[in-house]
Protein backbone atom coordinates (compact mmCIF):
# COMPACT_ATOMS: atom_id res chain seq x y z
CA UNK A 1 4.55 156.60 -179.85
CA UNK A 2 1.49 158.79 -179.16
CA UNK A 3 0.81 159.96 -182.45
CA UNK A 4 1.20 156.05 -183.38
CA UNK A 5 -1.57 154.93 -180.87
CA UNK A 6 -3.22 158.33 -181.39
CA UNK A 7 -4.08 157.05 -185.21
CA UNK A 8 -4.95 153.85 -184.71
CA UNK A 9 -7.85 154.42 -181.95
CA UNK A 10 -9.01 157.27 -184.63
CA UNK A 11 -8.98 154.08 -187.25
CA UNK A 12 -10.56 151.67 -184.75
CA UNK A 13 -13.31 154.54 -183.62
CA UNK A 14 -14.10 155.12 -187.10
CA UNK A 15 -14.41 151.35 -187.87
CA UNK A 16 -17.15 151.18 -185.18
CA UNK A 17 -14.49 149.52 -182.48
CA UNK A 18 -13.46 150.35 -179.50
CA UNK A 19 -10.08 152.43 -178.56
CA UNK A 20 -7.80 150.05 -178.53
CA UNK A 21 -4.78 152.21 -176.92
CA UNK A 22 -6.89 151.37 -173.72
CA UNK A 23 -4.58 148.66 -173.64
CA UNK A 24 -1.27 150.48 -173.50
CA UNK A 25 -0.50 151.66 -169.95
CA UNK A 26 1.78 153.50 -167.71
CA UNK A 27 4.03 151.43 -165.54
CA UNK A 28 3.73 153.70 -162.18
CA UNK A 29 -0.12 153.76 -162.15
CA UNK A 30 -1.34 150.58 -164.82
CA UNK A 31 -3.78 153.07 -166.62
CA UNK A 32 -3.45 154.92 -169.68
CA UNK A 33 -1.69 158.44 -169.55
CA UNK A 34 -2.78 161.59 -169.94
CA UNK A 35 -2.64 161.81 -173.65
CA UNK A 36 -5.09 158.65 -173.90
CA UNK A 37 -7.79 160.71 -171.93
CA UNK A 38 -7.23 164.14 -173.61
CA UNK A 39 -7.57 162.03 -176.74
CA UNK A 40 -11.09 160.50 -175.58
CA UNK A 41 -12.16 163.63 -174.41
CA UNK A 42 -10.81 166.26 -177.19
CA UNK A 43 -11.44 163.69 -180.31
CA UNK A 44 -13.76 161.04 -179.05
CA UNK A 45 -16.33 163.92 -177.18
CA UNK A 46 -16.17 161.42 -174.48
CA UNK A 47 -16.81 161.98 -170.36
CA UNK A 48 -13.40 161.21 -169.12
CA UNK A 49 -14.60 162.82 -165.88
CA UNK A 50 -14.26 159.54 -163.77
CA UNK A 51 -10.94 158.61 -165.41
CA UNK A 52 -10.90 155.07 -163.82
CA UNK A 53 -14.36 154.45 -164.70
CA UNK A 54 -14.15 155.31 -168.43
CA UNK A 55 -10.94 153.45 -168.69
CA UNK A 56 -12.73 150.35 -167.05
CA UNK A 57 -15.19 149.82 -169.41
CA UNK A 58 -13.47 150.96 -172.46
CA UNK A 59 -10.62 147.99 -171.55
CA UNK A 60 -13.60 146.25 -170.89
CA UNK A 61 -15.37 146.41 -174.77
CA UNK A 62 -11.68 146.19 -176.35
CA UNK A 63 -11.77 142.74 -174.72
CA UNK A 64 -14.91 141.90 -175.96
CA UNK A 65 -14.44 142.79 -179.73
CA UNK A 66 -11.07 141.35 -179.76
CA UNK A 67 -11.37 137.95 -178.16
CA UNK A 68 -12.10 134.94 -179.83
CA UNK A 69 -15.59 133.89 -179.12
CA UNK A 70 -15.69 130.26 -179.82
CA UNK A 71 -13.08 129.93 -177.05
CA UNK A 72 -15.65 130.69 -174.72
């Protein structure tokens, strides 16, 4: 499953879009695992520092690209 969710953020990164494996989370703490942040940090370059906070507003802009606008 990781190397499954692994390509498609790379495909979703390189189309200009968010991760969206931000979505997929772990039962016992309802954030991604540690392969989702070792993926931001080690392919993405991204500051994964603040764990939470990245996660937060990476959920945040898969939401926004992938909602339906007009709904609004």
């Amino acid at each position: 499953m990781y190397a499954l969710l692994q390509e498609a953020c790379a495909a979703e990164e390189a189309a200009g879009r968010p991760t969206i494996g931000s979505v997929v989370v772990t039962k016992a703490t309802g954030i991604p695992g540690d392969g989702y942040f070792c993926f931001a940090d080690d392919r993405l370059g991204r500051d994964v520092s603040d764990r939470r906070a990245y996660w937060d507003a990476e959920v945040t802009r898969v939401w926004d690209a992938w909602s339906d606008r007009d709904a609004r």
